[in-house]
PDB file of N, CA and C in Angstrom:
ATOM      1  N   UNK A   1      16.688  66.482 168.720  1.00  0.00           N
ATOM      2  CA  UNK A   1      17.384  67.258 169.726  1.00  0.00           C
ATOM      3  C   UNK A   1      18.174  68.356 169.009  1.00  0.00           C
ATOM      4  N   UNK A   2      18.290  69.522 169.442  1.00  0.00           N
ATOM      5  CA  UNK A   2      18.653  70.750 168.697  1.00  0.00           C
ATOM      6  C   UNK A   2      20.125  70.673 169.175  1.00  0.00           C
ATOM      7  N   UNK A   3      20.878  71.675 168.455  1.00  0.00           N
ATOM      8  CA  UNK A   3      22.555  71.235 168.627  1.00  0.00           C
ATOM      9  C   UNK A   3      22.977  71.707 169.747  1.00  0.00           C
ATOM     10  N   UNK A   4      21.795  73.227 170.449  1.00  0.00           N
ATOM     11  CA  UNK A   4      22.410  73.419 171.820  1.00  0.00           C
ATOM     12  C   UNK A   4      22.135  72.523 172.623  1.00  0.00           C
ATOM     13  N   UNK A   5      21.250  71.726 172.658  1.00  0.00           N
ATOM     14  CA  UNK A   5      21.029  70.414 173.667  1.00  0.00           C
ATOM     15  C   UNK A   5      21.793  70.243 173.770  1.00  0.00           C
ATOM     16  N   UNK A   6      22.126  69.364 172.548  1.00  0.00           N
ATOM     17  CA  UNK A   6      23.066  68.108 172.940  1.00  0.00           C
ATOM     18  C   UNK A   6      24.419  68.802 172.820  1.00  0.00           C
ATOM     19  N   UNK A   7      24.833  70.275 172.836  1.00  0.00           N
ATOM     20  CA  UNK A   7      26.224  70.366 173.381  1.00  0.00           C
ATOM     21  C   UNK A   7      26.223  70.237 174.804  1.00  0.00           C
ATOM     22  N   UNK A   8      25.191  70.716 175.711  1.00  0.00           N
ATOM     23  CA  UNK A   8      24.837  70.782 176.787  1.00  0.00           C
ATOM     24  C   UNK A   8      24.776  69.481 177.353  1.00  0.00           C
ATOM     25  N   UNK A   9      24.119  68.817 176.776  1.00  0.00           N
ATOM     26  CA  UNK A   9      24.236  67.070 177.234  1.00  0.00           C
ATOM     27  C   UNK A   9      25.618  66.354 177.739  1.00  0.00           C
ATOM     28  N   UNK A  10      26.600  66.991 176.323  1.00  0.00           N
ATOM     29  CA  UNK A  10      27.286  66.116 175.981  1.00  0.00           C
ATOM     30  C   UNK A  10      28.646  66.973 176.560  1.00  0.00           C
ATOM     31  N   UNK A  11      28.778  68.129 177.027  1.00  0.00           N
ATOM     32  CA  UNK A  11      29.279  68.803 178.388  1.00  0.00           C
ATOM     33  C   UNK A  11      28.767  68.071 179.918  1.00  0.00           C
ATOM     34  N   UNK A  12      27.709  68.416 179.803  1.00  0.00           N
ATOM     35  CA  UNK A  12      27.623  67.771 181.685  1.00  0.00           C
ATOM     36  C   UNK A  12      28.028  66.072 181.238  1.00  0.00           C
ATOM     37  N   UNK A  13      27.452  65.313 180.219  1.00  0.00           N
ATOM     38  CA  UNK A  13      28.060  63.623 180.517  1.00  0.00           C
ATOM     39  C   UNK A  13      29.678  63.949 180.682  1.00  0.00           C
ATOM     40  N   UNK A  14      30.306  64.966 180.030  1.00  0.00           N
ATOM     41  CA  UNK A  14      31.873  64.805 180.163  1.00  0.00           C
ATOM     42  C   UNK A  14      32.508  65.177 181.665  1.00  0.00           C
ATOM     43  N   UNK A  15      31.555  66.094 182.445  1.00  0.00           N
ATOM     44  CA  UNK A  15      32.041  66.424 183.530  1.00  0.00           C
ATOM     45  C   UNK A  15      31.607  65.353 184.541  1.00  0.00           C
ATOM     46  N   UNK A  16      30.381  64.523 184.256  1.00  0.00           N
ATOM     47  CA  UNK A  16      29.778  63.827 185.631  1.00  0.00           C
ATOM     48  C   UNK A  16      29.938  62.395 185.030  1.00  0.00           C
ATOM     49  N   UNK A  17      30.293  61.691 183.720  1.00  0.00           N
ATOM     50  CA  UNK A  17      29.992  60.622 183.152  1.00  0.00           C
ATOM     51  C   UNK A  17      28.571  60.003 183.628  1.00  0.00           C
ATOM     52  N   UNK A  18      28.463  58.370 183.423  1.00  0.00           N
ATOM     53  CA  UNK A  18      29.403  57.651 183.312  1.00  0.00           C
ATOM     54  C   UNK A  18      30.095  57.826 181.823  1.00  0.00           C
ATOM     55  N   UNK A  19      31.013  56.878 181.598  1.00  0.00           N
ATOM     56  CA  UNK A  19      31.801  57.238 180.329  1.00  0.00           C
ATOM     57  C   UNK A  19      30.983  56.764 179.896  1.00  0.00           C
ATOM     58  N   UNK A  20      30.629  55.698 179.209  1.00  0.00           N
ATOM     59  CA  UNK A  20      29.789  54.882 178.017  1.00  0.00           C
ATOM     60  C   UNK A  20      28.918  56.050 177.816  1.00  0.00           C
ATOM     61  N   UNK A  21      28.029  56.911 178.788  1.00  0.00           N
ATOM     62  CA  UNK A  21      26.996  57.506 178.229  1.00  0.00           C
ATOM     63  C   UNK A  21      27.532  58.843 177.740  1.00  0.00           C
ATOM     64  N   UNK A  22      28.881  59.538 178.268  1.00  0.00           N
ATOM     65  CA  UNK A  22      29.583  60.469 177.356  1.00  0.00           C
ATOM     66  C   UNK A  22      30.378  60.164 176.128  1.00  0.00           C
ATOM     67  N   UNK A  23      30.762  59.233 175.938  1.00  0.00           N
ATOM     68  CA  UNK A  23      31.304  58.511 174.627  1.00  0.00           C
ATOM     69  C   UNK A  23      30.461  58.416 173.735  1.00  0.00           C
ATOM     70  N   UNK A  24      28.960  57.914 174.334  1.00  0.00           N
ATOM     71  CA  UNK A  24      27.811  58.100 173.251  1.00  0.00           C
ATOM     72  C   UNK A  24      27.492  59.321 172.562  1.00  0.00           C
ATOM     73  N   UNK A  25      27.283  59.956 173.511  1.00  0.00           N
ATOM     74  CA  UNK A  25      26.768  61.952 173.223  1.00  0.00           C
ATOM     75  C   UNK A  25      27.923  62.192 172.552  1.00  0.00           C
ATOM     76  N   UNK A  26      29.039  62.196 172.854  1.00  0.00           N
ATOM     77  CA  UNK A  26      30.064  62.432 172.019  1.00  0.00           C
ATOM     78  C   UNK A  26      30.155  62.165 170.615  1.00  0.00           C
ATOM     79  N   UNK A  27      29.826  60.920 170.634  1.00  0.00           N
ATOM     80  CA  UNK A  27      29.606  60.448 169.018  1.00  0.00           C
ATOM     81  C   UNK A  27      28.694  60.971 168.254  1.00  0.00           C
ATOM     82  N   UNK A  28      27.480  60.993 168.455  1.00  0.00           N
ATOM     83  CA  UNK A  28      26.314  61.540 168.224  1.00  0.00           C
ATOM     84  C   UNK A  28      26.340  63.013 167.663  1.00  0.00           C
ATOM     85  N   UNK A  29      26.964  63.934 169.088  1.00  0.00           N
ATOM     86  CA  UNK A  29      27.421  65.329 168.437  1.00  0.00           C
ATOM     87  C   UNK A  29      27.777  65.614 167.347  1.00  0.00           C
ATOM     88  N   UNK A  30      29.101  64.441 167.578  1.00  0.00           N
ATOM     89  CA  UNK A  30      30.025  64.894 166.539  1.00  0.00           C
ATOM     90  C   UNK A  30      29.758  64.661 164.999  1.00  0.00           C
ATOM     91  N   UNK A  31      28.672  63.480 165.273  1.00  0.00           N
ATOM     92  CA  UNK A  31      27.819  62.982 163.232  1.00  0.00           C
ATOM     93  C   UNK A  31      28.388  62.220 162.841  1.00  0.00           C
ATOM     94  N   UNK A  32      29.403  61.328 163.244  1.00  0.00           N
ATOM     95  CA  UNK A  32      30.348  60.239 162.538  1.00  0.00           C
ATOM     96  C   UNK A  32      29.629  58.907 163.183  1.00  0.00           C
ATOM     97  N   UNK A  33      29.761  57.997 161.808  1.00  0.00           N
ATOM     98  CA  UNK A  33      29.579  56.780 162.409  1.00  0.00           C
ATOM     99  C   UNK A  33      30.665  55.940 163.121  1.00  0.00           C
ATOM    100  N   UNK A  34      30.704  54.844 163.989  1.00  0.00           N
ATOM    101  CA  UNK A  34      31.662  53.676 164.261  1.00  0.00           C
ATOM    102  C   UNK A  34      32.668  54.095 163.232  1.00  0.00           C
ATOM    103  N   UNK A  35      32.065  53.437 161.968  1.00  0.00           N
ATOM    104  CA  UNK A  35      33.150  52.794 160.734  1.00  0.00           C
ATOM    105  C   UNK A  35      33.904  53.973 160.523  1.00  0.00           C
ATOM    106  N   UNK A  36      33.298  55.224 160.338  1.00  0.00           N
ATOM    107  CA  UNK A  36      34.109  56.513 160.101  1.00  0.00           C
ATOM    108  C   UNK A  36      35.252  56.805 161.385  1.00  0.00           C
ATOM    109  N   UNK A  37      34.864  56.649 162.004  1.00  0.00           N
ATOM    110  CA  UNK A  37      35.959  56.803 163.786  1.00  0.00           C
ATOM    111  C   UNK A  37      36.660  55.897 163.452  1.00  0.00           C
ATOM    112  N   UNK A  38      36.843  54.626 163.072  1.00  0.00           N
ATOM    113  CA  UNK A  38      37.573  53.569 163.146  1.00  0.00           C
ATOM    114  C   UNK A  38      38.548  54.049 161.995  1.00  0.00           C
ATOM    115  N   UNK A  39      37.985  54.241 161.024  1.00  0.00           N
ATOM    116  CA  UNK A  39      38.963  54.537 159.966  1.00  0.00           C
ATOM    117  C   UNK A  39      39.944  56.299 160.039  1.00  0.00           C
ATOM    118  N   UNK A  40      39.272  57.336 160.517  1.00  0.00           N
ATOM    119  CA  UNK A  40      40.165  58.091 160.913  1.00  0.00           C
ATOM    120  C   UNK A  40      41.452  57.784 162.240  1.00  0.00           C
ATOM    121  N   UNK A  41      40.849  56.343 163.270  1.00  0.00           N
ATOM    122  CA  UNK A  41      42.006  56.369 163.775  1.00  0.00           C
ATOM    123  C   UNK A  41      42.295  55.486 163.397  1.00  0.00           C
ATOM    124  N   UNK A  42      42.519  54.767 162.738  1.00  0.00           N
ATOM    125  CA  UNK A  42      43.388  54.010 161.532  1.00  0.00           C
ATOM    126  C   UNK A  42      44.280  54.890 160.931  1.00  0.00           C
ATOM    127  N   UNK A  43      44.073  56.002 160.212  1.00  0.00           N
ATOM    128  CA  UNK A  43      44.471  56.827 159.799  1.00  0.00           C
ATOM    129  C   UNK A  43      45.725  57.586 160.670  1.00  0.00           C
ATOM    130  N   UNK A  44      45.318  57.243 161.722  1.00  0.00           N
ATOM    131  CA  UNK A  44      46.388  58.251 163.010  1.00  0.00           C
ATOM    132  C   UNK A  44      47.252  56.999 163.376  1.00  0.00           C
ATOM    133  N   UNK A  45      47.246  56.067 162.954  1.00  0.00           N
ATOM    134  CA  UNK A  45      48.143  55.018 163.175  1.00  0.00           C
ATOM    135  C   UNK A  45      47.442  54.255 164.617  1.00  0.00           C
ATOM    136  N   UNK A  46      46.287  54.360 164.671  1.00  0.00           N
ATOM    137  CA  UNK A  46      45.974  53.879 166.187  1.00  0.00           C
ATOM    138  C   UNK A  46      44.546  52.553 165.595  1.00  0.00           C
ATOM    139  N   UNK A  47      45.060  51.468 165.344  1.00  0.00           N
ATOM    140  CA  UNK A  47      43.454  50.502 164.971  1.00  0.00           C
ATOM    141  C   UNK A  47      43.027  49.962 166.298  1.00  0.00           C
ATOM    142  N   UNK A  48      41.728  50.313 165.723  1.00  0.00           N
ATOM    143  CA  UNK A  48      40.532  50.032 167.169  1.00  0.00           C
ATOM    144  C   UNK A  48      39.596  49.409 166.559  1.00  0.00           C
ATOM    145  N   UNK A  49      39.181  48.448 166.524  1.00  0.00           N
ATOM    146  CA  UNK A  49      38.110  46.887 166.178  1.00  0.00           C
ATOM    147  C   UNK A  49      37.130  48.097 166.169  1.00  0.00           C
ATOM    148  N   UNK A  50      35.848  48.334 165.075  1.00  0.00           N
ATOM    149  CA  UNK A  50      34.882  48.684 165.429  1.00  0.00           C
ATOM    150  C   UNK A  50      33.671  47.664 166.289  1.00  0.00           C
ATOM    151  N   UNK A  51      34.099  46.541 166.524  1.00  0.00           N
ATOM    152  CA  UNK A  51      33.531  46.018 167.979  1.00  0.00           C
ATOM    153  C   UNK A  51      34.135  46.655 169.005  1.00  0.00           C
ATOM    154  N   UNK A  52      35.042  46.865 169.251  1.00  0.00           N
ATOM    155  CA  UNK A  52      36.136  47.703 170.447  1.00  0.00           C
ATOM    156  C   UNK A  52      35.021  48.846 170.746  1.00  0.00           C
ATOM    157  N   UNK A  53      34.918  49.561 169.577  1.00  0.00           N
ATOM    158  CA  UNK A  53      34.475  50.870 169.686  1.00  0.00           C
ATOM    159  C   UNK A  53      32.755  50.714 170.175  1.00  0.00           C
ATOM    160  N   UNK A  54      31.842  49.872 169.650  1.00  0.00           N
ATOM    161  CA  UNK A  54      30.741  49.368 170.207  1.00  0.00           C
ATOM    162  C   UNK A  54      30.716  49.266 171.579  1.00  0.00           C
ATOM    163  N   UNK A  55      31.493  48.059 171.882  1.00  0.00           N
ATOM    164  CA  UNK A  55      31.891  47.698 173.560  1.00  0.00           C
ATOM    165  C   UNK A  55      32.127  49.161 174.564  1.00  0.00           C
ATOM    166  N   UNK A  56      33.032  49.607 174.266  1.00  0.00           N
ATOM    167  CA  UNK A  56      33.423  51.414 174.577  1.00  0.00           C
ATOM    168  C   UNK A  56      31.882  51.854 174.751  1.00  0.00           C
ATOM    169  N   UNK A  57      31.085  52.322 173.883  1.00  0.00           N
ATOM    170  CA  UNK A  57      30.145  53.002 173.983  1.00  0.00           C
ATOM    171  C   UNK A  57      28.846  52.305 174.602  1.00  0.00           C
ATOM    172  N   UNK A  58      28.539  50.784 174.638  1.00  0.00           N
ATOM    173  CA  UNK A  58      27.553  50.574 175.162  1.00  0.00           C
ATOM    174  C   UNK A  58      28.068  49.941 176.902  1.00  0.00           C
ATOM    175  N   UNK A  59      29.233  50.187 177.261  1.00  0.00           N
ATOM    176  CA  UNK A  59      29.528  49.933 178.383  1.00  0.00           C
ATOM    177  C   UNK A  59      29.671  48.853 178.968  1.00  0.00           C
ATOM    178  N   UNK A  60      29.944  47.678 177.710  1.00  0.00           N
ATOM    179  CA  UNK A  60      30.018  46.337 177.691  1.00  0.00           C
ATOM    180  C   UNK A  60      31.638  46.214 178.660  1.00  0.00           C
ATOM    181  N   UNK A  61      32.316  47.137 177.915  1.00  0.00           N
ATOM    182  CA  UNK A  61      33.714  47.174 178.211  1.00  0.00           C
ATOM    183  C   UNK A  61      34.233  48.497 178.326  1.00  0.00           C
ATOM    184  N   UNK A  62      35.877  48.388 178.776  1.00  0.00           N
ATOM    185  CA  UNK A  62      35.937  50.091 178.712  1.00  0.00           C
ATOM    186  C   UNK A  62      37.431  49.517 178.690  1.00  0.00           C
ATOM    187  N   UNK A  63      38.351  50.912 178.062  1.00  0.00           N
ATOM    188  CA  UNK A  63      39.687  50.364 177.917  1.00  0.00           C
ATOM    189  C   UNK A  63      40.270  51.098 179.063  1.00  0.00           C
ATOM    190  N   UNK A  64      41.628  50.248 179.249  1.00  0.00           N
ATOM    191  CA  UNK A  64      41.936  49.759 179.918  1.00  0.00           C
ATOM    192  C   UNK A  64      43.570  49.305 179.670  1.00  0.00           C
ATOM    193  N   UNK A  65      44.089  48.885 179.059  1.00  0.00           N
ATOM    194  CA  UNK A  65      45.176  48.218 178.183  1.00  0.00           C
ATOM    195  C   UNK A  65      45.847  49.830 177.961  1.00  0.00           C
ATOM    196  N   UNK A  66      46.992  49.890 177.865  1.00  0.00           N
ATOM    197  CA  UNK A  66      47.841  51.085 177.351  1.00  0.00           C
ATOM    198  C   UNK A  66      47.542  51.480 175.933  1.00  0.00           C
ATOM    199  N   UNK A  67      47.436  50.392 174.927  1.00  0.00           N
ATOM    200  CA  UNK A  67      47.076  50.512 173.760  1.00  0.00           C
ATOM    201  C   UNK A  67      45.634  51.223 173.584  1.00  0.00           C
ATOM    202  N   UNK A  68      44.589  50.539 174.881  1.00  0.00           N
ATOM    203  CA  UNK A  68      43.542  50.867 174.128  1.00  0.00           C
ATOM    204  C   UNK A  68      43.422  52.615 174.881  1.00  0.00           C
ATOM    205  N   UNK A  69      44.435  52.708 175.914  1.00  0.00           N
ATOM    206  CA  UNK A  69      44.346  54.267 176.607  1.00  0.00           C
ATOM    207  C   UNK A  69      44.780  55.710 175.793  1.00  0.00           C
ATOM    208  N   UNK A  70      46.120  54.861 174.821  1.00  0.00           N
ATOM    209  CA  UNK A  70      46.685  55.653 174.102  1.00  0.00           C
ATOM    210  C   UNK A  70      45.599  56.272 172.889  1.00  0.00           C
ATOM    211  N   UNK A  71      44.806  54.741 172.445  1.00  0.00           N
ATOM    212  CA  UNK A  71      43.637  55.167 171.592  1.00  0.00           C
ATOM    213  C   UNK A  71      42.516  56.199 171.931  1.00  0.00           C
ATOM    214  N   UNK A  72      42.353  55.704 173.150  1.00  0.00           N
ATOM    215  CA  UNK A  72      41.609  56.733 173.755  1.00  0.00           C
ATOM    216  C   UNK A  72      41.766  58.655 173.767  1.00  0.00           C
ATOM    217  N   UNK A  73      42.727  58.644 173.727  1.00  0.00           N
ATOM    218  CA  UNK A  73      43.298  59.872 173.644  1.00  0.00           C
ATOM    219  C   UNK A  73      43.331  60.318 172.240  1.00  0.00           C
ATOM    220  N   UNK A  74      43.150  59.343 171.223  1.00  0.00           N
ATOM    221  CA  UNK A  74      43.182  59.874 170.080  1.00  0.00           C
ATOM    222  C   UNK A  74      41.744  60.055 169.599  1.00  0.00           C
ATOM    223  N   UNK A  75      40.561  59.490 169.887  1.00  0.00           N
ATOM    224  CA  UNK A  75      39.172  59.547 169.885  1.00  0.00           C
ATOM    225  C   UNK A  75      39.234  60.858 170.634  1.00  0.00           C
ATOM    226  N   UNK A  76      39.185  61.332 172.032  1.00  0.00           N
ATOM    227  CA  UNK A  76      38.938  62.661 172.454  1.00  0.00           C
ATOM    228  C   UNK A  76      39.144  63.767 170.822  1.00  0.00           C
ATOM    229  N   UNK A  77      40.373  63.219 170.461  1.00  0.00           N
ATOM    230  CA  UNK A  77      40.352  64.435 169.509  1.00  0.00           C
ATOM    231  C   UNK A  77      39.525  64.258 167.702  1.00  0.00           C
ATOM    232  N   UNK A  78      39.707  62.947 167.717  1.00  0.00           N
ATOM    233  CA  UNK A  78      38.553  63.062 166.666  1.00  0.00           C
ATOM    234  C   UNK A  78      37.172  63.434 166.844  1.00  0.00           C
ATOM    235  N   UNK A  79      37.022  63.309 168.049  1.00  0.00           N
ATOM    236  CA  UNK A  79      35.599  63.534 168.433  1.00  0.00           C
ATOM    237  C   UNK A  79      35.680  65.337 168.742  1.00  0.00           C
ATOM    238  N   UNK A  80      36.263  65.413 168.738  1.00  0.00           N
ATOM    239  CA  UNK A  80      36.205  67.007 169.185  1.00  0.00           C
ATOM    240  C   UNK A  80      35.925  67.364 170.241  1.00  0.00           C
ATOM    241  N   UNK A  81      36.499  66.632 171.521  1.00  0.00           N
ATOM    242  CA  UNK A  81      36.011  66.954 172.793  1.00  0.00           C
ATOM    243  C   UNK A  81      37.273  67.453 173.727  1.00  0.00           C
ATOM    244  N   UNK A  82      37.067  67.978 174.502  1.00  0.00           N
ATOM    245  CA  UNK A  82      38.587  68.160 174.994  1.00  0.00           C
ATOM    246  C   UNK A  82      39.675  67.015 175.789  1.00  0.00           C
ATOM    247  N   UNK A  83      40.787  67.406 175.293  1.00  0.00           N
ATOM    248  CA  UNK A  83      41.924  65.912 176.249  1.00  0.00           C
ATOM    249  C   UNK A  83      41.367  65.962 177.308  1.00  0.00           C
ATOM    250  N   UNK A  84      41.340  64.476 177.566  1.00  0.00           N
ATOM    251  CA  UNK A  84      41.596  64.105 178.654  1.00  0.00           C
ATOM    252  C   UNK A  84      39.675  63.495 179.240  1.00  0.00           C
ATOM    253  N   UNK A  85      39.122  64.168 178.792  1.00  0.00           N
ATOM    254  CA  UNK A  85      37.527  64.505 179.083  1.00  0.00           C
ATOM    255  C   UNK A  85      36.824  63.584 179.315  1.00  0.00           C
ATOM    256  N   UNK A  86      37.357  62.373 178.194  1.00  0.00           N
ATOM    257  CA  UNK A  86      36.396  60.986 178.542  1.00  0.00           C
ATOM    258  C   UNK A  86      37.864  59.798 179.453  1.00  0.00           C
ATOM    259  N   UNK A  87      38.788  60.399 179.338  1.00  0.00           N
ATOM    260  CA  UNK A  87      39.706  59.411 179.996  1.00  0.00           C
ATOM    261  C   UNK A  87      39.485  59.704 181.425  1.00  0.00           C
ATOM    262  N   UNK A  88      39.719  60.854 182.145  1.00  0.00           N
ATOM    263  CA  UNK A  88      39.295  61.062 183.307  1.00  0.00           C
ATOM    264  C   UNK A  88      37.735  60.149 183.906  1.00  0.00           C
ATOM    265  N   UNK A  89      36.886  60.135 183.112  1.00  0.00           N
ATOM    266  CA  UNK A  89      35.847  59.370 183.492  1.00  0.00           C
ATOM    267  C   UNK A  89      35.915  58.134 183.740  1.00  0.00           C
ATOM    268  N   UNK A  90      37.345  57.070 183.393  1.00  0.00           N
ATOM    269  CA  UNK A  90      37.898  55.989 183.631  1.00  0.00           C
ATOM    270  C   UNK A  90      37.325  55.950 185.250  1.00  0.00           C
ATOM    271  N   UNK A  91      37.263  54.775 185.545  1.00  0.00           N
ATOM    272  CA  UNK A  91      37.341  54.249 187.158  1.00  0.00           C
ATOM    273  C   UNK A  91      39.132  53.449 187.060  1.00  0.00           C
ATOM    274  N   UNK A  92      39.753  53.332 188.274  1.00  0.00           N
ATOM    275  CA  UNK A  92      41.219  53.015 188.105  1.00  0.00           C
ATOM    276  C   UNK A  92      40.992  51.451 187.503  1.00  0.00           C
ATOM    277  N   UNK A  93      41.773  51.495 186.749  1.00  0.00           N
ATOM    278  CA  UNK A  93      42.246  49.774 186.649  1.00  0.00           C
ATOM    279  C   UNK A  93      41.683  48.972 187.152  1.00  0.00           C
ATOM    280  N   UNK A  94      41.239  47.646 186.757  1.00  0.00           N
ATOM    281  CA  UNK A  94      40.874  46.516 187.426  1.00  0.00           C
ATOM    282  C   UNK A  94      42.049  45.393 187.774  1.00  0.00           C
ATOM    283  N   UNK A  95      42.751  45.287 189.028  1.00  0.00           N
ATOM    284  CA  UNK A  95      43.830  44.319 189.278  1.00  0.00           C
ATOM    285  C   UNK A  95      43.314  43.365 188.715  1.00  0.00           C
ATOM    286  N   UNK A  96      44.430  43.061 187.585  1.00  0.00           N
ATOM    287  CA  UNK A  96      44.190  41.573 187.285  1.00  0.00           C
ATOM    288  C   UNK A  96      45.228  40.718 187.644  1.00  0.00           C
ATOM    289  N   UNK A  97      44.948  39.042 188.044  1.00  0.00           N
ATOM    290  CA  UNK A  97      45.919  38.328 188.759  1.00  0.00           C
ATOM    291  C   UNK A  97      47.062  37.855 187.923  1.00  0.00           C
ATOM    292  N   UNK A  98      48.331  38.236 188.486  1.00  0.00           N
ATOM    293  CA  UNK A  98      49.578  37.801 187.628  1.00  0.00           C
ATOM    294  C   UNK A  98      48.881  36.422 187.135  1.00  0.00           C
ATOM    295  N   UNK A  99      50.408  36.268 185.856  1.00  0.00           N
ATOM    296  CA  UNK A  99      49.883  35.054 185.313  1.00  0.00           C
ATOM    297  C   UNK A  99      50.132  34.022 186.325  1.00  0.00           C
ATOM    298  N   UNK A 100      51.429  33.755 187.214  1.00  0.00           N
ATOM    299  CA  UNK A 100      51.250  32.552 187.673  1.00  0.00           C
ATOM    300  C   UNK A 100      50.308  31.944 188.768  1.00  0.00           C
ATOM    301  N   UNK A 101      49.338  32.973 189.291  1.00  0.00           N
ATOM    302  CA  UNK A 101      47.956  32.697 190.099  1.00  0.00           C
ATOM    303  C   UNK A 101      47.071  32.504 188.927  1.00  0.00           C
ATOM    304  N   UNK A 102      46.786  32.584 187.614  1.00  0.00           N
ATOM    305  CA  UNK A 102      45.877  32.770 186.960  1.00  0.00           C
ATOM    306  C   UNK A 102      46.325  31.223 186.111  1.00  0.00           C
ATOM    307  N   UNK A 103      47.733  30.674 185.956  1.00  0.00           N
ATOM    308  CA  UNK A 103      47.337  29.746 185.089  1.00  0.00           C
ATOM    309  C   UNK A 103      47.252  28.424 186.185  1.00  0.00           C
ATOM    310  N   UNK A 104      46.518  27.582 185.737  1.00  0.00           N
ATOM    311  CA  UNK A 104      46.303  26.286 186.344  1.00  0.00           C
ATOM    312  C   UNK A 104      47.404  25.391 186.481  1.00  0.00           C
ATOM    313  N   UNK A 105      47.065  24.864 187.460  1.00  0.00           N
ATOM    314  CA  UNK A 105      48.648  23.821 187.265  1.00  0.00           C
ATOM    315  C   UNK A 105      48.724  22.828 187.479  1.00  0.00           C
ATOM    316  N   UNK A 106      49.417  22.004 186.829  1.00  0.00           N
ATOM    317  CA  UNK A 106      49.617  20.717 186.079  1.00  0.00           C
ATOM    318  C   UNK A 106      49.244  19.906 187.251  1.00  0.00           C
ATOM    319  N   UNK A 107      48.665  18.822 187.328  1.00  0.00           N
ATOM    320  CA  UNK A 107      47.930  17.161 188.315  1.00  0.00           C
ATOM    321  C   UNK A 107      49.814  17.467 188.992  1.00  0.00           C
ATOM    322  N   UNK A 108      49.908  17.068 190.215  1.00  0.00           N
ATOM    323  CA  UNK A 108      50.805  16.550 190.989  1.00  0.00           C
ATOM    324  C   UNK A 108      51.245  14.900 190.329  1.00  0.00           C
ATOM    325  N   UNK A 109      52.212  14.248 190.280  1.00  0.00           N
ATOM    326  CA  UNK A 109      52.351  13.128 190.003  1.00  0.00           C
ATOM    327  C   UNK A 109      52.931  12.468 191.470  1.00  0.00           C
ATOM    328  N   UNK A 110      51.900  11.368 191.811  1.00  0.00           N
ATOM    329  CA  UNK A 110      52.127  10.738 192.968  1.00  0.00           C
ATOM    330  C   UNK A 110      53.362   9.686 193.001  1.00  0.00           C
ATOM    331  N   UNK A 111      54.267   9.115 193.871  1.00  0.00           N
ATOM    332  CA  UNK A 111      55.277   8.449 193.860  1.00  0.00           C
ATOM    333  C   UNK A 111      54.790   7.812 195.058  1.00  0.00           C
ATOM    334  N   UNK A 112      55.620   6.409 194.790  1.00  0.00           N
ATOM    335  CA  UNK A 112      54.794   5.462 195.778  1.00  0.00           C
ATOM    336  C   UNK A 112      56.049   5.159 196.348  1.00  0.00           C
TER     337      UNK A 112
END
């Protein structure tokens, strides 16, 4: 694929997503591997599991967490894409259930 392609590609995935498949083109463009992304944002004070970064791109997962949003914002710019570009492609939050609906609770003890 020639480099105007895939700027072209990797423009319309940023305007229409989904993300995973602009996060990909993104990467790709830009010529860096995982391990290299991981270690420049290491470098920016931001560590991201290069499983994190896998999950991210094959759409296993998507962040979500403040930590991993803040990271996010720091990938736009290693990647060389503009702020905001792949965060906007977010869908909102997934409600997750406070903890005390989420943890189980203890057998009742019967009294006779």
């Amino acid at each position: 694929m020639s480099a105007r392609t895939e700027s072209r590609e990797v423009r319309s995935l940023l305007e229409t997503g989904p993300f995973a498949a602009a996060l990909r083109a993104a990467i790709r463009a830009r010529g860096l591997g995982l391990e290299r992304i991981r270690y420049r944002l290491r470098d920016r004070g931001v560590p991201v599991s290069l499983a994190t970064l896998s999950y991210w791109q094959s759409g296993r997962c998507r962040p979500e967490r403040p930590e991993s949003l803040a990271a996010l914002t720091e990938l736009e710019d290693v990647l060389d894409v503009p702020p905001g570009s792949l965060t906007r492609l977010l869908p909102p939050p997934r409600r997750r259930p406070s903890a005390s609906l989420a943890a189980p609770r203890p057998p009742r003890q019967r009294t006779r």
